[in-house]
N, C-alpha and C. Protein backbone atom coordinates (compact mmCIF):
# COMPACT_ATOMS: atom_id res chain seq x y z
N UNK A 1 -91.68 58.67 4.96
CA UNK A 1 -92.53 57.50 4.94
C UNK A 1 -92.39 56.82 3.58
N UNK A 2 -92.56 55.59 3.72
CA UNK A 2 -92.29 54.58 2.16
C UNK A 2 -93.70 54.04 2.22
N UNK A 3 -94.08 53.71 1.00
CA UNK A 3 -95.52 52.96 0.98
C UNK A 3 -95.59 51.98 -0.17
N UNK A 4 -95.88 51.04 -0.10
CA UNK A 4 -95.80 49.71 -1.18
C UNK A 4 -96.98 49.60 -1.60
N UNK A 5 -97.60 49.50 -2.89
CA UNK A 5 -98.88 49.66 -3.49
C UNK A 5 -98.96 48.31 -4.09
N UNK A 6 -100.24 47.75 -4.49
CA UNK A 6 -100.64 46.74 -5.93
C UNK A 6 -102.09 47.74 -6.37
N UNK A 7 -102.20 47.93 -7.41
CA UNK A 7 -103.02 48.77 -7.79
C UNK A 7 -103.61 47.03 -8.75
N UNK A 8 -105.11 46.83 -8.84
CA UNK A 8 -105.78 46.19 -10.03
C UNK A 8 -106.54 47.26 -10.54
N UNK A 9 -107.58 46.83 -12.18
CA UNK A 9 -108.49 47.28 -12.20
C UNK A 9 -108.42 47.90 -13.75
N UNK A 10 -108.11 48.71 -14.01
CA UNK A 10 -107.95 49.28 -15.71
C UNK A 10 -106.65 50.34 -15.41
N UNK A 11 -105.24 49.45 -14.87
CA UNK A 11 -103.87 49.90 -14.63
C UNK A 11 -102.79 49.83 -16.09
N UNK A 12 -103.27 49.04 -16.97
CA UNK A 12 -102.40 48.55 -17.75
C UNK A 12 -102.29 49.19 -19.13
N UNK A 13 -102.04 49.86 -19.58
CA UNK A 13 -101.56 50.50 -20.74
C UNK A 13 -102.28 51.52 -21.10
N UNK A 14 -102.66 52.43 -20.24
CA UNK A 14 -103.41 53.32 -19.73
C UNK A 14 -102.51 54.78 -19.36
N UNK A 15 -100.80 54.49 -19.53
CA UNK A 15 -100.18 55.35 -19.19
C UNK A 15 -100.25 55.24 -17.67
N UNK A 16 -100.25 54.47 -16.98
CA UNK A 16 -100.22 54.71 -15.43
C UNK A 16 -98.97 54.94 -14.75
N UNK A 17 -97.77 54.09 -15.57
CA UNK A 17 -96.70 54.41 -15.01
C UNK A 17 -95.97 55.50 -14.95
N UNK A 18 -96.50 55.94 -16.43
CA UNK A 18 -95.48 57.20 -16.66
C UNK A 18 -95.91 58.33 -15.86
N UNK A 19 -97.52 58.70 -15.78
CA UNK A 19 -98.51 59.66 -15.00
C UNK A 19 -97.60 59.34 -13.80
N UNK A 20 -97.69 58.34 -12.96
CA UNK A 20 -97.28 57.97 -11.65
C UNK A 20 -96.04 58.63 -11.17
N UNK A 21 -94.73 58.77 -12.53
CA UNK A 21 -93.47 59.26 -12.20
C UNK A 21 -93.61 60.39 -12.55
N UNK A 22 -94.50 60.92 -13.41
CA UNK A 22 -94.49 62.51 -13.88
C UNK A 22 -94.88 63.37 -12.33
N UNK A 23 -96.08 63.06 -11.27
CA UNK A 23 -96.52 63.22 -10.69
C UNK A 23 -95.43 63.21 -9.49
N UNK A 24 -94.89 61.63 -9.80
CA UNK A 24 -93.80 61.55 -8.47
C UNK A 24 -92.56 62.56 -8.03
N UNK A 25 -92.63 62.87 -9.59
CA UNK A 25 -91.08 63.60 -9.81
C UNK A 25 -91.62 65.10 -9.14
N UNK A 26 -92.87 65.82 -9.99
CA UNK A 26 -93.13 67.15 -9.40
C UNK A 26 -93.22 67.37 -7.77
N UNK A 27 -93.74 66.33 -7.80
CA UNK A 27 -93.82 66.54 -6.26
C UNK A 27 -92.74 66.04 -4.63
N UNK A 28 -91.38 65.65 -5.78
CA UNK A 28 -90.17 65.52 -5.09
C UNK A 28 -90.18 64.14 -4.26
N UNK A 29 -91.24 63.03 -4.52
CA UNK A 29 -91.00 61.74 -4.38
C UNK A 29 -90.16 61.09 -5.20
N UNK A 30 -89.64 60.12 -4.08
CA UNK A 30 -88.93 58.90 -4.95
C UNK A 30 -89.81 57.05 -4.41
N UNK A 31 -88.93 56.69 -5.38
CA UNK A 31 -89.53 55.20 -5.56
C UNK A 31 -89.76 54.40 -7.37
N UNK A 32 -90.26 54.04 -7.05
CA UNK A 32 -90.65 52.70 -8.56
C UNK A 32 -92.17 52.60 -8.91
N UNK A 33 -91.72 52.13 -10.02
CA UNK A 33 -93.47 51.43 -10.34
C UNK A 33 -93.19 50.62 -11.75
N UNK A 34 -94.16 49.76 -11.43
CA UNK A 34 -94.20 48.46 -12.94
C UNK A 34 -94.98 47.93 -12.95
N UNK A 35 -95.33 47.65 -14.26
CA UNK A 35 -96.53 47.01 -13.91
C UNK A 35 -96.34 44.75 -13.93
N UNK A 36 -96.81 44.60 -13.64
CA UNK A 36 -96.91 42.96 -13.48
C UNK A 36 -97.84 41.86 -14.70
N UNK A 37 -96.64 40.62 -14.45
CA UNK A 37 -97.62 39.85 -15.46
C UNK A 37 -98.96 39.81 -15.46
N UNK A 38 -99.63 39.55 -13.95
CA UNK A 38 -100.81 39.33 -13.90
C UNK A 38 -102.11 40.50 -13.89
N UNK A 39 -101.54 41.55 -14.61
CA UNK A 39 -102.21 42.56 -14.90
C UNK A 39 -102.53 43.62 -13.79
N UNK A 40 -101.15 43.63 -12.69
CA UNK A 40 -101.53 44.52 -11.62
C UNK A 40 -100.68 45.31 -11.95
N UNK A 41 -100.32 46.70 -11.22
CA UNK A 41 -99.45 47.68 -11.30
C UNK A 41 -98.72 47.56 -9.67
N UNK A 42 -97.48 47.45 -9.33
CA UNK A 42 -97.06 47.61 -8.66
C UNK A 42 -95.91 48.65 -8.17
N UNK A 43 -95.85 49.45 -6.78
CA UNK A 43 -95.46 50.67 -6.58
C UNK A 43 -95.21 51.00 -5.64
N UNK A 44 -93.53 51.29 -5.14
CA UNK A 44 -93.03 51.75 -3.62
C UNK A 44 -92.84 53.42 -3.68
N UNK A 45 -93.58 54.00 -3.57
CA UNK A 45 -93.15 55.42 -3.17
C UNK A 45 -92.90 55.71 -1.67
N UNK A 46 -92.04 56.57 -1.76
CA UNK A 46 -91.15 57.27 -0.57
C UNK A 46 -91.35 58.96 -0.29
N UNK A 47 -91.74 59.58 0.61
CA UNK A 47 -91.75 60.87 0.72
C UNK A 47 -91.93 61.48 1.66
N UNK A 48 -93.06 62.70 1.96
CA UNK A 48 -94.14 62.96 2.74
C UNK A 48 -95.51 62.21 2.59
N UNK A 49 -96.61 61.89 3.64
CA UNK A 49 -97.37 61.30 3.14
C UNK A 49 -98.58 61.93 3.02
N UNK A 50 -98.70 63.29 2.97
CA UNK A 50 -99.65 64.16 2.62
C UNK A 50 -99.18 64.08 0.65
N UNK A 51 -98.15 63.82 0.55
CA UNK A 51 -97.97 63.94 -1.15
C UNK A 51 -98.27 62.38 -1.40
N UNK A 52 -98.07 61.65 -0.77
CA UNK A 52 -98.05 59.93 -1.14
C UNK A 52 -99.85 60.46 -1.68
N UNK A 53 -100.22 60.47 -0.99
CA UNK A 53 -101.74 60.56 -0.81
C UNK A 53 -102.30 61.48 -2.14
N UNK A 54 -101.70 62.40 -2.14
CA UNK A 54 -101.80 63.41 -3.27
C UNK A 54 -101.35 62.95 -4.89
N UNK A 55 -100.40 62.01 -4.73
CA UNK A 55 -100.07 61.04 -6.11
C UNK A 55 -101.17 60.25 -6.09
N UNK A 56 -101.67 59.45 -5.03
CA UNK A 56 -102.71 58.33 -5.54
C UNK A 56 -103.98 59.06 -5.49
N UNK A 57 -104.50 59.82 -5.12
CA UNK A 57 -105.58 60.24 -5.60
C UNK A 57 -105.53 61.12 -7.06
N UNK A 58 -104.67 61.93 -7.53
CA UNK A 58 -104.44 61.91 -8.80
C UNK A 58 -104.73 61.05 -9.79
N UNK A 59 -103.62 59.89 -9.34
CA UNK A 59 -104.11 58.46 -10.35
C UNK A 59 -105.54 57.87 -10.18
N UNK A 60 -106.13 58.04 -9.11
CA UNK A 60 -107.44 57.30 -8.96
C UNK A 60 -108.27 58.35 -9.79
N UNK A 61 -108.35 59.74 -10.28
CA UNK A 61 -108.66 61.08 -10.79
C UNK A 61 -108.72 60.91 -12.27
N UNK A 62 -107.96 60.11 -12.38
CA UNK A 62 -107.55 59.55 -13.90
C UNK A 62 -108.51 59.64 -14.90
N UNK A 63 -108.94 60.11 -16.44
CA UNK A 63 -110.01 59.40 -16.55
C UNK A 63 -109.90 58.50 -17.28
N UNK A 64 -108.47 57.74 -17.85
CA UNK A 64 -108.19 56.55 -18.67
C UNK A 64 -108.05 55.46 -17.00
N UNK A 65 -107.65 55.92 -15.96
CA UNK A 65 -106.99 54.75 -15.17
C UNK A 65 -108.40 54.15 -14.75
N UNK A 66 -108.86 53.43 -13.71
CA UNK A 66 -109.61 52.92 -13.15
C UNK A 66 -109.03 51.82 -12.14
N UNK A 67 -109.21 52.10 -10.92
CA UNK A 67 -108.29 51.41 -10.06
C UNK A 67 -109.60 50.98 -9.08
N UNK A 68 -110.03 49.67 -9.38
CA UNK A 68 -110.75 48.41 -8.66
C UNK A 68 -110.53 48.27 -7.16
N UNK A 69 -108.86 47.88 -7.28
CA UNK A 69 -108.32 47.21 -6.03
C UNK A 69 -107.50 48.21 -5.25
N UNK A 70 -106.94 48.11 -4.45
CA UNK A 70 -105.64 48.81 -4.22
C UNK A 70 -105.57 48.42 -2.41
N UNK A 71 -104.09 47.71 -2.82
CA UNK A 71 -103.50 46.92 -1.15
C UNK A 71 -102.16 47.99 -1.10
N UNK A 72 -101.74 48.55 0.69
CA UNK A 72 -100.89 49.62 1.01
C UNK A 72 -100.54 48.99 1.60
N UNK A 73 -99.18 48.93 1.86
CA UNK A 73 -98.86 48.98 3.03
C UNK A 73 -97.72 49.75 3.63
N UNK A 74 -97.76 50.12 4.49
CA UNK A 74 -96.09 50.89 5.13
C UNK A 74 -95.20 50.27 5.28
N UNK A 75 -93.77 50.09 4.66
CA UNK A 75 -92.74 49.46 5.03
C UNK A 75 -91.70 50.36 5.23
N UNK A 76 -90.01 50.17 5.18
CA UNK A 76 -89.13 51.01 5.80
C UNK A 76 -88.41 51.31 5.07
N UNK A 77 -88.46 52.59 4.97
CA UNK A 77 -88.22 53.32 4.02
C UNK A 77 -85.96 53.15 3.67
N UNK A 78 -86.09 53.70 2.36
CA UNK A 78 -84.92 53.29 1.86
C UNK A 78 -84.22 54.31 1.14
N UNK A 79 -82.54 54.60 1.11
CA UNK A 79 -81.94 56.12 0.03
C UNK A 79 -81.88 55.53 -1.34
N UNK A 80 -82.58 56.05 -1.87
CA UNK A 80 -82.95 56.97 -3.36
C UNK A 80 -82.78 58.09 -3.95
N UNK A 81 -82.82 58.78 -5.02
CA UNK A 81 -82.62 59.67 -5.05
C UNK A 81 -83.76 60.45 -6.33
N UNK A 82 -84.26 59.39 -6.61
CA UNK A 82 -85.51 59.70 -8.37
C UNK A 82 -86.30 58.41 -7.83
N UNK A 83 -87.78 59.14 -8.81
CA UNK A 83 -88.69 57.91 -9.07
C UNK A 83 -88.51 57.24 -10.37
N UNK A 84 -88.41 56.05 -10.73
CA UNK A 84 -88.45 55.53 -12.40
C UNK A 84 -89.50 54.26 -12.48
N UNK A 85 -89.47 54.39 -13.59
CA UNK A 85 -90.42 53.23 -14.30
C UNK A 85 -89.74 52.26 -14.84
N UNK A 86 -90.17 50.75 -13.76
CA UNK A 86 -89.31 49.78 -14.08
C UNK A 86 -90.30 48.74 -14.93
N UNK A 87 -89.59 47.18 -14.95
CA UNK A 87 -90.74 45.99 -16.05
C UNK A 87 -90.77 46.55 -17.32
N UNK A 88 -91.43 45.40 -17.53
CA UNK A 88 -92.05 45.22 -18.95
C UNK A 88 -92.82 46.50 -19.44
């Protein structure tokens, strides 16, 4: 399963991205994450979705992150082989 995220809320220099791939990597997901001009974090992970689920509640667990918003959706999944941290 692939899942496309926008995370708002207190995402931004908070370490979210790196947590996101540290997390992604242990748990043998792949995909991206970056964060955006307009102060969102954006994020396609790929995996199982008992672990998809298990990364974002982690990050929501956070106690620097704070995540307001958060839009999912399922799209179709794609070969990869690592998660990385892309953007600015």
């Amino acid at each position: 399963m692939r899942k496309h995220f926008y995370f708002s809320g207190r995402v931004q220099g908070v370490g979210f991205r790196y947590k996101a791939q540290y997390f992604a990597k242990r748990m043998g997901l792949t995909g991206w994450v970056k964060n955006l001009w307009d102060g969102r974090v954006e994020m396609e992970v790929q995996g199982d979705e008992a672990m998809i689920g298990r990364l974002v509640s982690w990050l929501k667990d956070d106690t620097y992150i704070i995540i307001q918003d958060m839009e999912e959706e399922i799209i179709p999944e794609v070969q990869e082989r690592s998660f990385g941290v892309m953007g600015f």
